[in-house]
PDB file of N, CA and C in Angstrom:
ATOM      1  N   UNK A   1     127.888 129.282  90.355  1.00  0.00           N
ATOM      2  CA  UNK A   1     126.550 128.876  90.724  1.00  0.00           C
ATOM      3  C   UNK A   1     126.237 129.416  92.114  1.00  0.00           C
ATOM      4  N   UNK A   2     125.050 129.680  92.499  1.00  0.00           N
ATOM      5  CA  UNK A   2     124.441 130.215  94.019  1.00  0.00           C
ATOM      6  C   UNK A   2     123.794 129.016  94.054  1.00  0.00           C
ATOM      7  N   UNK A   3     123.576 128.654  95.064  1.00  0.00           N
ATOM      8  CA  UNK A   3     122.709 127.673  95.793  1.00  0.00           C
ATOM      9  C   UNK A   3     121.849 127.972  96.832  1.00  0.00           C
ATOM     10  N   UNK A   4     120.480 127.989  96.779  1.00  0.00           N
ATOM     11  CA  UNK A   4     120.330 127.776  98.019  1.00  0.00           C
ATOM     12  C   UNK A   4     120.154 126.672  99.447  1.00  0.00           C
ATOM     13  N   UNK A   5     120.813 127.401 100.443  1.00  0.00           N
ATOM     14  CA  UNK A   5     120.986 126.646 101.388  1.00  0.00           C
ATOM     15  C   UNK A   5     119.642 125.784 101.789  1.00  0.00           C
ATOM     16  N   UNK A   6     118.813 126.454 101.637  1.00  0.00           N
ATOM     17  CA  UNK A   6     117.218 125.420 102.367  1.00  0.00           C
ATOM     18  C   UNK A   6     116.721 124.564 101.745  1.00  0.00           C
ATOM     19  N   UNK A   7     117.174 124.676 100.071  1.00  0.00           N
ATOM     20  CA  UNK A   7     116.008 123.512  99.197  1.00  0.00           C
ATOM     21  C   UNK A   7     116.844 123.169  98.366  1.00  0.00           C
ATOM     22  N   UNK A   8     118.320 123.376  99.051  1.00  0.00           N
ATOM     23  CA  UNK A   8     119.489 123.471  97.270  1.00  0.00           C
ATOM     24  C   UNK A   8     119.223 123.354  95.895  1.00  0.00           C
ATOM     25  N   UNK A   9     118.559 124.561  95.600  1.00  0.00           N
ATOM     26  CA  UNK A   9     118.176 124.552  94.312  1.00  0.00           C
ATOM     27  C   UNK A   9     119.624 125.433  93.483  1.00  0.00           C
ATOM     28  N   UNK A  10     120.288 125.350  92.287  1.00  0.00           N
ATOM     29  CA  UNK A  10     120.947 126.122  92.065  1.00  0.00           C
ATOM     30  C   UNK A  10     120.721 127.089  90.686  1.00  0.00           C
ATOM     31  N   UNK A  11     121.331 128.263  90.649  1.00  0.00           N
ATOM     32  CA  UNK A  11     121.477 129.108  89.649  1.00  0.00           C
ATOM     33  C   UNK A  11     122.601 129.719  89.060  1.00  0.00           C
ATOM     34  N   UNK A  12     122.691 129.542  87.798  1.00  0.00           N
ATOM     35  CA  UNK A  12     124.425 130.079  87.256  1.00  0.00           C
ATOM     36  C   UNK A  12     124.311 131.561  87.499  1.00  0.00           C
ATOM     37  N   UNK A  13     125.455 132.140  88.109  1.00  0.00           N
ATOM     38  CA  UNK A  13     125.635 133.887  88.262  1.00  0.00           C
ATOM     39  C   UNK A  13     126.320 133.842  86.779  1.00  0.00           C
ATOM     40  N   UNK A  14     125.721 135.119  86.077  1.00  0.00           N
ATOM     41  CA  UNK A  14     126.261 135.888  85.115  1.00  0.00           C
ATOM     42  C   UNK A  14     127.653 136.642  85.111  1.00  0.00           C
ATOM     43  N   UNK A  15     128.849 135.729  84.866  1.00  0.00           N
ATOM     44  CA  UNK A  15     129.990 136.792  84.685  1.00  0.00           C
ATOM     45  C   UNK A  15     130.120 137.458  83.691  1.00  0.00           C
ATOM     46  N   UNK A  16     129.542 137.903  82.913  1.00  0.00           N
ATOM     47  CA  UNK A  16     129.470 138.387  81.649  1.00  0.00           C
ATOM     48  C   UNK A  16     130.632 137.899  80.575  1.00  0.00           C
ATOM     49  N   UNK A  17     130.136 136.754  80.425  1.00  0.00           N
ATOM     50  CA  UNK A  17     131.182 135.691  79.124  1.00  0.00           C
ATOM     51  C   UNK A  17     132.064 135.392  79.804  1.00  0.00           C
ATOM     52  N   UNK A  18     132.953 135.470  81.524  1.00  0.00           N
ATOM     53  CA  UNK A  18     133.957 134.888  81.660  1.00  0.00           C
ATOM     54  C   UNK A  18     133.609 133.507  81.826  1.00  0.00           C
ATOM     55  N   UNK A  19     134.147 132.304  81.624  1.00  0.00           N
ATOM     56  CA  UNK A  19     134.128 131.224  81.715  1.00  0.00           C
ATOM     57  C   UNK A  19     135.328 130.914  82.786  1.00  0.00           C
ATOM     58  N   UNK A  20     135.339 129.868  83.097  1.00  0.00           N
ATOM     59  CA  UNK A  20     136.044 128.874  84.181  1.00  0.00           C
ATOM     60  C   UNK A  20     136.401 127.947  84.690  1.00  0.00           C
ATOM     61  N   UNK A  21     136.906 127.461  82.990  1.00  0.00           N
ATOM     62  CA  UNK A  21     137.278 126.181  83.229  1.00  0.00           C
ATOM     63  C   UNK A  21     138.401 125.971  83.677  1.00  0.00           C
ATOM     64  N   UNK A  22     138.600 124.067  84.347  1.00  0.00           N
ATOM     65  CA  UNK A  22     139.393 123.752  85.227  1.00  0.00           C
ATOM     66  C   UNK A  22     139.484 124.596  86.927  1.00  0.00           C
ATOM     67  N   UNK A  23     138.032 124.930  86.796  1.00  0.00           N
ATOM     68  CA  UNK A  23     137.810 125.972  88.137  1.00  0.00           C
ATOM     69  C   UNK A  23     138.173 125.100  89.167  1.00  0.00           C
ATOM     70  N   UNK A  24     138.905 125.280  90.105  1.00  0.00           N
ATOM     71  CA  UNK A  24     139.163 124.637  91.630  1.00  0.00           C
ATOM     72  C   UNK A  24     138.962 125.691  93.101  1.00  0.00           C
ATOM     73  N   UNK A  25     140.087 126.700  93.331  1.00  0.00           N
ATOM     74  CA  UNK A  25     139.857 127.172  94.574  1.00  0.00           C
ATOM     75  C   UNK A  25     139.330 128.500  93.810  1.00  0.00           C
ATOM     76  N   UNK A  26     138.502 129.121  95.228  1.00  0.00           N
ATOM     77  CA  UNK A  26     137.220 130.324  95.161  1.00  0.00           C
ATOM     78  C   UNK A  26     137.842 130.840  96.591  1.00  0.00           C
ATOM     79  N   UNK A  27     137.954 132.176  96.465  1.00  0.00           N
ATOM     80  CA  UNK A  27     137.897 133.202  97.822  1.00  0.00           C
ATOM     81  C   UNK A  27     137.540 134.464  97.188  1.00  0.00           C
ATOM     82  N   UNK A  28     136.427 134.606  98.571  1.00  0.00           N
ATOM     83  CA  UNK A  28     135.675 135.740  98.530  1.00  0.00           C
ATOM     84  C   UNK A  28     135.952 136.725  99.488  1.00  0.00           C
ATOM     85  N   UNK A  29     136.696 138.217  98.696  1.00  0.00           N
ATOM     86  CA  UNK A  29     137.213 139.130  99.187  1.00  0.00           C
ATOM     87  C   UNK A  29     136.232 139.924  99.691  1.00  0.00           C
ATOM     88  N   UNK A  30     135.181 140.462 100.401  1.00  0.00           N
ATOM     89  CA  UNK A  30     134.102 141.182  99.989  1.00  0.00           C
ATOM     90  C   UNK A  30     133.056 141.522  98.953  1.00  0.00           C
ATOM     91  N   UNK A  31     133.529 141.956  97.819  1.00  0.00           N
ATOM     92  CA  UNK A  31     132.047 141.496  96.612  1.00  0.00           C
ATOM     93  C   UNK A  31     133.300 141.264  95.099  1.00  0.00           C
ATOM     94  N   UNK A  32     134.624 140.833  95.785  1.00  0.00           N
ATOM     95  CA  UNK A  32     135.273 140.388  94.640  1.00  0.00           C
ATOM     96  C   UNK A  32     135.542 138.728  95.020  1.00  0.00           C
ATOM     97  N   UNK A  33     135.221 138.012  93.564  1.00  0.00           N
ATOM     98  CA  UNK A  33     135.450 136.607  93.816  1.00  0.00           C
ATOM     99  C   UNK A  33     136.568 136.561  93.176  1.00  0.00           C
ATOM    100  N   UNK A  34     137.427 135.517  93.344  1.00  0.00           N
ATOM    101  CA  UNK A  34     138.708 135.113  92.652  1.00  0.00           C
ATOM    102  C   UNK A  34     138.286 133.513  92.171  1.00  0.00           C
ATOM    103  N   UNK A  35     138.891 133.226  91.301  1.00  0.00           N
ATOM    104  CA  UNK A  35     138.407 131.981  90.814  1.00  0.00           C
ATOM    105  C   UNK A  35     139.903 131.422  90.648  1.00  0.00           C
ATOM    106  N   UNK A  36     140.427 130.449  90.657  1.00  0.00           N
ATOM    107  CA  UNK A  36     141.816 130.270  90.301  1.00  0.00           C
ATOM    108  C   UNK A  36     141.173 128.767  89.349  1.00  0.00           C
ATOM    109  N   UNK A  37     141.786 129.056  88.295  1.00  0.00           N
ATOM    110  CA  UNK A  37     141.642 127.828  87.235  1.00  0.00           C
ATOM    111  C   UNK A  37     143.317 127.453  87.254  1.00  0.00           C
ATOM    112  N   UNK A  38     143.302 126.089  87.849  1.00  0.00           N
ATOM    113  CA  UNK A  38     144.512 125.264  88.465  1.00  0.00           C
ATOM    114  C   UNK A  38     145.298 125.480  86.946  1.00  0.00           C
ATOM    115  N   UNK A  39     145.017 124.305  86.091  1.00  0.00           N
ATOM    116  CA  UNK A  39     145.451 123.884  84.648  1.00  0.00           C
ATOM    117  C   UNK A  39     145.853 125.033  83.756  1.00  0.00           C
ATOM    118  N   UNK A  40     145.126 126.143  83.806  1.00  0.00           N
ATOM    119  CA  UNK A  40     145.581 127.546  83.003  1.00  0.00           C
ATOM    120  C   UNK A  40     146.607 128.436  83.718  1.00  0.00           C
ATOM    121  N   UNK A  41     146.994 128.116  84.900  1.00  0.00           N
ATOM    122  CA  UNK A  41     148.039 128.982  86.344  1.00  0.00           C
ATOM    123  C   UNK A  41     147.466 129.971  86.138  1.00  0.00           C
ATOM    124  N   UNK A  42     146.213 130.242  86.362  1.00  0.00           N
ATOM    125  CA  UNK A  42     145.207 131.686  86.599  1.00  0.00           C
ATOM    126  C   UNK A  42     144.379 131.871  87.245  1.00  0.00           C
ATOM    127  N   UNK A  43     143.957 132.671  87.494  1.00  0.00           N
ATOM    128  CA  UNK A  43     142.957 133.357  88.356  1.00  0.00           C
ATOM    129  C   UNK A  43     141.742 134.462  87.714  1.00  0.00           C
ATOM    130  N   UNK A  44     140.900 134.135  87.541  1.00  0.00           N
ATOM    131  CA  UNK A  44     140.177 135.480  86.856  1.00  0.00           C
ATOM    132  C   UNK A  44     139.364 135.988  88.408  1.00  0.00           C
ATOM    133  N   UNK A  45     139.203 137.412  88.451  1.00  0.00           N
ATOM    134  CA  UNK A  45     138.765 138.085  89.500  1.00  0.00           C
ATOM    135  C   UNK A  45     137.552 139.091  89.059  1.00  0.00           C
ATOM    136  N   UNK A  46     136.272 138.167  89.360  1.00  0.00           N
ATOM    137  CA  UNK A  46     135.197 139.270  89.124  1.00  0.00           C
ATOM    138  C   UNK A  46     134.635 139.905  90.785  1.00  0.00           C
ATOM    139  N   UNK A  47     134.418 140.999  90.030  1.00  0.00           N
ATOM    140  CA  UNK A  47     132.910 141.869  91.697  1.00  0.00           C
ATOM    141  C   UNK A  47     131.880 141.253  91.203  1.00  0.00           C
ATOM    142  N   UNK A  48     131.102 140.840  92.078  1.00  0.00           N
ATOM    143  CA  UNK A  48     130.159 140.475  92.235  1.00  0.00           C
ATOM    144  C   UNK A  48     128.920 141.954  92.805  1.00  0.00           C
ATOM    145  N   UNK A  49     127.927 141.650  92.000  1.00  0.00           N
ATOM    146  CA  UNK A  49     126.987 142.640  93.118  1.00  0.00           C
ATOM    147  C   UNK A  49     126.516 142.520  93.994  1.00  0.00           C
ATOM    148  N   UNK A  50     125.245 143.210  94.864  1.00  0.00           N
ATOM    149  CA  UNK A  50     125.119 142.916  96.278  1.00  0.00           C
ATOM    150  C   UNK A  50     124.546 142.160  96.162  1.00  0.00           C
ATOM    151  N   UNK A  51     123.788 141.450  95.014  1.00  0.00           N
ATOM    152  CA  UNK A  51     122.986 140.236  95.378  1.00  0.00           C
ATOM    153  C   UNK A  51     123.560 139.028  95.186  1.00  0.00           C
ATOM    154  N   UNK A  52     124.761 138.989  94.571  1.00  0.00           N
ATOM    155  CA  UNK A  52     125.796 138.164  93.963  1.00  0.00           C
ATOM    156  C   UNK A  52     125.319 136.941  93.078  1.00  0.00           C
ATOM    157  N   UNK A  53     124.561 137.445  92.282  1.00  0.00           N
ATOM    158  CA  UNK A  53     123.681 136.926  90.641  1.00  0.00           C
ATOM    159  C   UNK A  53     124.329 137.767  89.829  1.00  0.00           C
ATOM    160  N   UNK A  54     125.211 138.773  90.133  1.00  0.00           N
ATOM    161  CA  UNK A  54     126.158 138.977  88.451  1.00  0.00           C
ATOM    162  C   UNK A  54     127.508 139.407  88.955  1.00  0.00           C
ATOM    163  N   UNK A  55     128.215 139.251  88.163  1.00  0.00           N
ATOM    164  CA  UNK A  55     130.178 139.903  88.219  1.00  0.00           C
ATOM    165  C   UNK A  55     130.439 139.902  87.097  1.00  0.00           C
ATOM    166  N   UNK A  56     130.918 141.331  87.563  1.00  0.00           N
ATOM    167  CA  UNK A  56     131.716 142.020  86.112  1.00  0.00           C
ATOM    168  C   UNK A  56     133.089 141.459  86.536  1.00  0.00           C
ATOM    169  N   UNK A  57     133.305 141.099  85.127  1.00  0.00           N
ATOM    170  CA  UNK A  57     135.211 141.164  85.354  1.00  0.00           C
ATOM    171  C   UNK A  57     136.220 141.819  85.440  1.00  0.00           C
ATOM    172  N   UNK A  58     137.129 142.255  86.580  1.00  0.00           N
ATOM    173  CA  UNK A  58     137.668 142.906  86.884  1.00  0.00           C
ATOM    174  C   UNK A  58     139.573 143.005  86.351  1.00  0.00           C
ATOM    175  N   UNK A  59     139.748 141.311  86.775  1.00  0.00           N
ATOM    176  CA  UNK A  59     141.215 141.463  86.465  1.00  0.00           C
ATOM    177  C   UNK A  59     141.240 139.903  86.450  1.00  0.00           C
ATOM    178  N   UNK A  60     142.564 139.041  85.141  1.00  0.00           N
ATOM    179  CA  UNK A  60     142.828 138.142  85.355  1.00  0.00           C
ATOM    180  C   UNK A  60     144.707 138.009  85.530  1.00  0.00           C
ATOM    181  N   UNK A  61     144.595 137.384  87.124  1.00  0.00           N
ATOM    182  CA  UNK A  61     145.828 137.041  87.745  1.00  0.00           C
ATOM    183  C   UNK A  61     146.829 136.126  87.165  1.00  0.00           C
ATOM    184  N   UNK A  62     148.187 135.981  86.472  1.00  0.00           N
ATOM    185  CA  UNK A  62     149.010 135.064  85.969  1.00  0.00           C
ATOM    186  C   UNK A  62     149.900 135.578  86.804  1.00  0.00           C
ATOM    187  N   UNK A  63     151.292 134.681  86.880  1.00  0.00           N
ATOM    188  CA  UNK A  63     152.391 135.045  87.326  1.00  0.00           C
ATOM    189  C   UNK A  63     153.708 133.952  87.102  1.00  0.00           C
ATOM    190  N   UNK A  64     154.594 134.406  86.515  1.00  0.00           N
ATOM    191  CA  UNK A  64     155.572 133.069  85.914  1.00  0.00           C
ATOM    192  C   UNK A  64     155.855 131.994  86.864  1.00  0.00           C
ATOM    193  N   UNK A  65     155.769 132.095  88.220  1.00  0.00           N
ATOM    194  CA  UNK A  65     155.400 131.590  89.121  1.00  0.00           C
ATOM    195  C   UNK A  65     154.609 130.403  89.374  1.00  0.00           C
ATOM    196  N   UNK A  66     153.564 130.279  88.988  1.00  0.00           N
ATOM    197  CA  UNK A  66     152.372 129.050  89.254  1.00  0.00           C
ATOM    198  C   UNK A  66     153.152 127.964  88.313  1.00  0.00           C
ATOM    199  N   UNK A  67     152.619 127.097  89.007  1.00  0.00           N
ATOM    200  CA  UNK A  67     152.692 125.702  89.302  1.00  0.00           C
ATOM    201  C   UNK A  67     151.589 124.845  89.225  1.00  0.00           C
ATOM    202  N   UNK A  68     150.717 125.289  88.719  1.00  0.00           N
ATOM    203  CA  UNK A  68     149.237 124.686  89.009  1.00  0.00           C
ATOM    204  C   UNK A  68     148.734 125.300  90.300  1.00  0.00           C
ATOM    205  N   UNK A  69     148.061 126.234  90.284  1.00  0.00           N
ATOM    206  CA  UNK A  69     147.522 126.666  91.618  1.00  0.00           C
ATOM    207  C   UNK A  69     146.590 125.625  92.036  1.00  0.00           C
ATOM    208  N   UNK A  70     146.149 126.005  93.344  1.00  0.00           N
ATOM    209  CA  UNK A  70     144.772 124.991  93.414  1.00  0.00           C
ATOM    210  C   UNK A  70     143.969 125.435  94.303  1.00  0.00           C
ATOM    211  N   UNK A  71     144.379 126.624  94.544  1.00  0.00           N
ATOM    212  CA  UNK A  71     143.683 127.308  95.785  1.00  0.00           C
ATOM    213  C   UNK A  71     144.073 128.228  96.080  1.00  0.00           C
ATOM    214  N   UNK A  72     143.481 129.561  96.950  1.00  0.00           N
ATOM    215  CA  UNK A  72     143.722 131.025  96.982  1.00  0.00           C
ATOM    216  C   UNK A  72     143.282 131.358  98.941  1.00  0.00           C
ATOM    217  N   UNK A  73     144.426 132.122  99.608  1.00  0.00           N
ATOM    218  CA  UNK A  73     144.080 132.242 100.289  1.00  0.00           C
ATOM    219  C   UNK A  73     144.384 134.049 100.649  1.00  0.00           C
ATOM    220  N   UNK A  74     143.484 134.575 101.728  1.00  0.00           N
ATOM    221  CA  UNK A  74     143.755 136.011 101.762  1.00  0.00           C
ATOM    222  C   UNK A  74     145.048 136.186 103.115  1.00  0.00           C
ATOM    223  N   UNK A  75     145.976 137.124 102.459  1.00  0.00           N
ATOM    224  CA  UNK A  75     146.606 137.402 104.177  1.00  0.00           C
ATOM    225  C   UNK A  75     147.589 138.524 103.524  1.00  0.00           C
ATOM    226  N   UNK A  76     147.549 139.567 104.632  1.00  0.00           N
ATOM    227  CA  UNK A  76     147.857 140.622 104.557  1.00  0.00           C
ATOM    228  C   UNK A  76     147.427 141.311 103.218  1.00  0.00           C
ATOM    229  N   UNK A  77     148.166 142.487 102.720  1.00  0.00           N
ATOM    230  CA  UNK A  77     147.081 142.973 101.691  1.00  0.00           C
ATOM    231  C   UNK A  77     147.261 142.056 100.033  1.00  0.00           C
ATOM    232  N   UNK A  78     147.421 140.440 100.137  1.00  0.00           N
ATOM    233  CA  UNK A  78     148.004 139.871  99.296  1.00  0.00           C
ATOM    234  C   UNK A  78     146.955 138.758  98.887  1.00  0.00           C
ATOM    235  N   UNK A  79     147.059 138.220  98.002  1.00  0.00           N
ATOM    236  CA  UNK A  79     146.481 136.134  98.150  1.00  0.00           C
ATOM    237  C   UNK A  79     147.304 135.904  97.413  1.00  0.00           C
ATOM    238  N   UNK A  80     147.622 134.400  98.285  1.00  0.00           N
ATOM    239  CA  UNK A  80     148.352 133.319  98.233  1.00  0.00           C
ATOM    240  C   UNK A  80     147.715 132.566  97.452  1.00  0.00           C
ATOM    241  N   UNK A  81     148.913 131.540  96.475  1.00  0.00           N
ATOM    242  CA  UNK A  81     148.024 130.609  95.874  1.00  0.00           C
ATOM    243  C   UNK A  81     149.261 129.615  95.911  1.00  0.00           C
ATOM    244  N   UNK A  82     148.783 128.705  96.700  1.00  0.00           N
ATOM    245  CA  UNK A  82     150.028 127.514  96.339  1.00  0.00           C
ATOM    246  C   UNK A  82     149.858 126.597  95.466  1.00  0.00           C
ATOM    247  N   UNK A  83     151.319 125.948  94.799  1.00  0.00           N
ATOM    248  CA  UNK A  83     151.352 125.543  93.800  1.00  0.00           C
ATOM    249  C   UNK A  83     151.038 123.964  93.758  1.00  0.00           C
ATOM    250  N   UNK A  84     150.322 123.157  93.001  1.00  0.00           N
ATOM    251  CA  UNK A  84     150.138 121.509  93.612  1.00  0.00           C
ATOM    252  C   UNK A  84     151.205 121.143  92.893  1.00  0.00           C
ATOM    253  N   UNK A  85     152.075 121.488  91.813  1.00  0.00           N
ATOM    254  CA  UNK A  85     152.763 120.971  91.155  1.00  0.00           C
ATOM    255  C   UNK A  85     152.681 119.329  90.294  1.00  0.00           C
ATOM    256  N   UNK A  86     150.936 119.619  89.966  1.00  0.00           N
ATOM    257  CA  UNK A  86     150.429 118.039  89.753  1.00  0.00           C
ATOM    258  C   UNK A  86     151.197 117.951  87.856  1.00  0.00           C
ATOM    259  N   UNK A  87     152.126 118.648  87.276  1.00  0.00           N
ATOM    260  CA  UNK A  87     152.862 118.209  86.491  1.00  0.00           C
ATOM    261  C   UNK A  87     154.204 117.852  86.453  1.00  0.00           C
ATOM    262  N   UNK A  88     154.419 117.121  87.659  1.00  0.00           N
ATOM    263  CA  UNK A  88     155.221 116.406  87.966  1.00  0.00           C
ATOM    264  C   UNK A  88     155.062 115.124  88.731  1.00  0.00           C
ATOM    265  N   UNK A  89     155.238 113.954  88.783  1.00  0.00           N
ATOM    266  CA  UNK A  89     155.385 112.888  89.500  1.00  0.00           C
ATOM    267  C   UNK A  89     155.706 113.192  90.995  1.00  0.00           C
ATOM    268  N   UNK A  90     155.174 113.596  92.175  1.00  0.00           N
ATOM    269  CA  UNK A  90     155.706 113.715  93.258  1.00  0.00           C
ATOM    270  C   UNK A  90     156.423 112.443  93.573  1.00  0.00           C
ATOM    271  N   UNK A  91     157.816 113.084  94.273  1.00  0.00           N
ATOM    272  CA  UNK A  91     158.952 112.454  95.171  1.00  0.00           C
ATOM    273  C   UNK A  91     159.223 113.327  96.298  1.00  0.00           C
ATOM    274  N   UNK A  92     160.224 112.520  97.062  1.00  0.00           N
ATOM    275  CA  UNK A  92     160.029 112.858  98.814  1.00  0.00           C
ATOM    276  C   UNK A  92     161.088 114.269  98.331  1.00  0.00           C
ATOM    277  N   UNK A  93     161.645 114.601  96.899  1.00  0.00           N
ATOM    278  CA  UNK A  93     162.382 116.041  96.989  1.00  0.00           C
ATOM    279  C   UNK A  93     161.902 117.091  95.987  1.00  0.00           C
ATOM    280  N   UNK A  94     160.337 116.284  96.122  1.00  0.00           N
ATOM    281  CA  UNK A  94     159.887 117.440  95.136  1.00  0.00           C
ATOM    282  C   UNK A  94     159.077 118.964  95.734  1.00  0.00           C
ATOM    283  N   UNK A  95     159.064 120.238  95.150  1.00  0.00           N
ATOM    284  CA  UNK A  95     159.588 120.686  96.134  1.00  0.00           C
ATOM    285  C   UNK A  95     158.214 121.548  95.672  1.00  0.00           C
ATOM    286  N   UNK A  96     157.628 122.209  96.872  1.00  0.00           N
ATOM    287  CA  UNK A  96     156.309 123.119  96.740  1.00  0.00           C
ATOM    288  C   UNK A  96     156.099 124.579  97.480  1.00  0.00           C
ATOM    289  N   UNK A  97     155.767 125.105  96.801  1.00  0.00           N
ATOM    290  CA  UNK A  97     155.560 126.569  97.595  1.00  0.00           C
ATOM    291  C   UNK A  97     154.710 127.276  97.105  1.00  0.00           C
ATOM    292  N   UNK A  98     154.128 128.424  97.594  1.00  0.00           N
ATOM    293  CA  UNK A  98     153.325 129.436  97.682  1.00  0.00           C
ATOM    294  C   UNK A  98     153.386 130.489  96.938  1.00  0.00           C
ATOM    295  N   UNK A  99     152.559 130.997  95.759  1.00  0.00           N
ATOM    296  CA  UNK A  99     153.014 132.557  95.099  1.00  0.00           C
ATOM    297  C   UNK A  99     151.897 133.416  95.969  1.00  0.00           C
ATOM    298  N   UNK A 100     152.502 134.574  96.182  1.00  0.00           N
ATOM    299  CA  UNK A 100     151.958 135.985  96.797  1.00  0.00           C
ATOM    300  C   UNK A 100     151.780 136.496  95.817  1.00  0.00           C
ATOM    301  N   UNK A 101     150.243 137.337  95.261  1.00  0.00           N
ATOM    302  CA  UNK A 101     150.252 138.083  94.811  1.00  0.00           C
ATOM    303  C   UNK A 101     149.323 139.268  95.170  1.00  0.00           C
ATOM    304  N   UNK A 102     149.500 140.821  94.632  1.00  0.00           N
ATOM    305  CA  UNK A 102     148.908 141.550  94.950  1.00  0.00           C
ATOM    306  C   UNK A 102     147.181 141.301  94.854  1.00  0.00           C
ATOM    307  N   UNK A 103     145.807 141.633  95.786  1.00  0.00           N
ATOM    308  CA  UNK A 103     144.963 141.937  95.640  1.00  0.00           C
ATOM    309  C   UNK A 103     144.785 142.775  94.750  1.00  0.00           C
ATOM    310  N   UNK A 104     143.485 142.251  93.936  1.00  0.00           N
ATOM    311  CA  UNK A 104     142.848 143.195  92.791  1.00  0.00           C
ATOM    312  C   UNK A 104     141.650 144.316  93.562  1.00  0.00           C
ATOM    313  N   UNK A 105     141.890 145.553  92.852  1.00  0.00           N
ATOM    314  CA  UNK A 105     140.493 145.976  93.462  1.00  0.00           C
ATOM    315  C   UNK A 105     140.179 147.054  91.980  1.00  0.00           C
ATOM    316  N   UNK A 106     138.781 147.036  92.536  1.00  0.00           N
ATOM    317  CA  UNK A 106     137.982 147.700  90.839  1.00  0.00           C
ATOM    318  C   UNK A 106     136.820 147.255  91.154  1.00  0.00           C
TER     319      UNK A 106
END
């Protein structure tokens, strides 16, 4: 969805049929969005255009790795997505970390 900031009115952007459910964390690389859907341990990665009312889909991110992502962050030529590990009962030795993966570009 775009919103605008002055009258918050909103509008769905066209990914062309990607859907996004269980959508949680969003980072915006320049005119590529990443979407990380926690519950599926994925990421679908569309460009957006310059007006950012449509994205084509570019690439969707898995990795044996995830844990339930829940969020995406950029650093070095990589994003991070750490794991919430919300299919497990947290205890004081339960244990959490971060997958690195390569940036998409296209």
């Amino acid at each position: 969805m775009r919103v605008d900031p002055c009258d918050g009115t909103d509008r769905r952007v066209d990914l062309e049929g990607v859907a996004v459910p269980f959508g949680d964390g969003l980072l915006l690389l320049g005119r590529h969005l990443c979407m990380v859907q926690q519950q599926l341990n994925q990421a679908d990665v569309v460009r957006l255009n310059a007006a950012g009312t449509r994205g084509r889909p570019v690439a969707r991110i898995t990795d044996p790795r995830f844990r339930i992502p829940t969020t995406a962050a950029a650093w070095s030529d990589g994003i991070c997505l750490p794991n919430a590990r919300f299919d497990v009962p947290p205890t004081p030795d339960t244990e959490y970390d971060v997958v690195a993966v390569d940036q998409v570009a296209g």
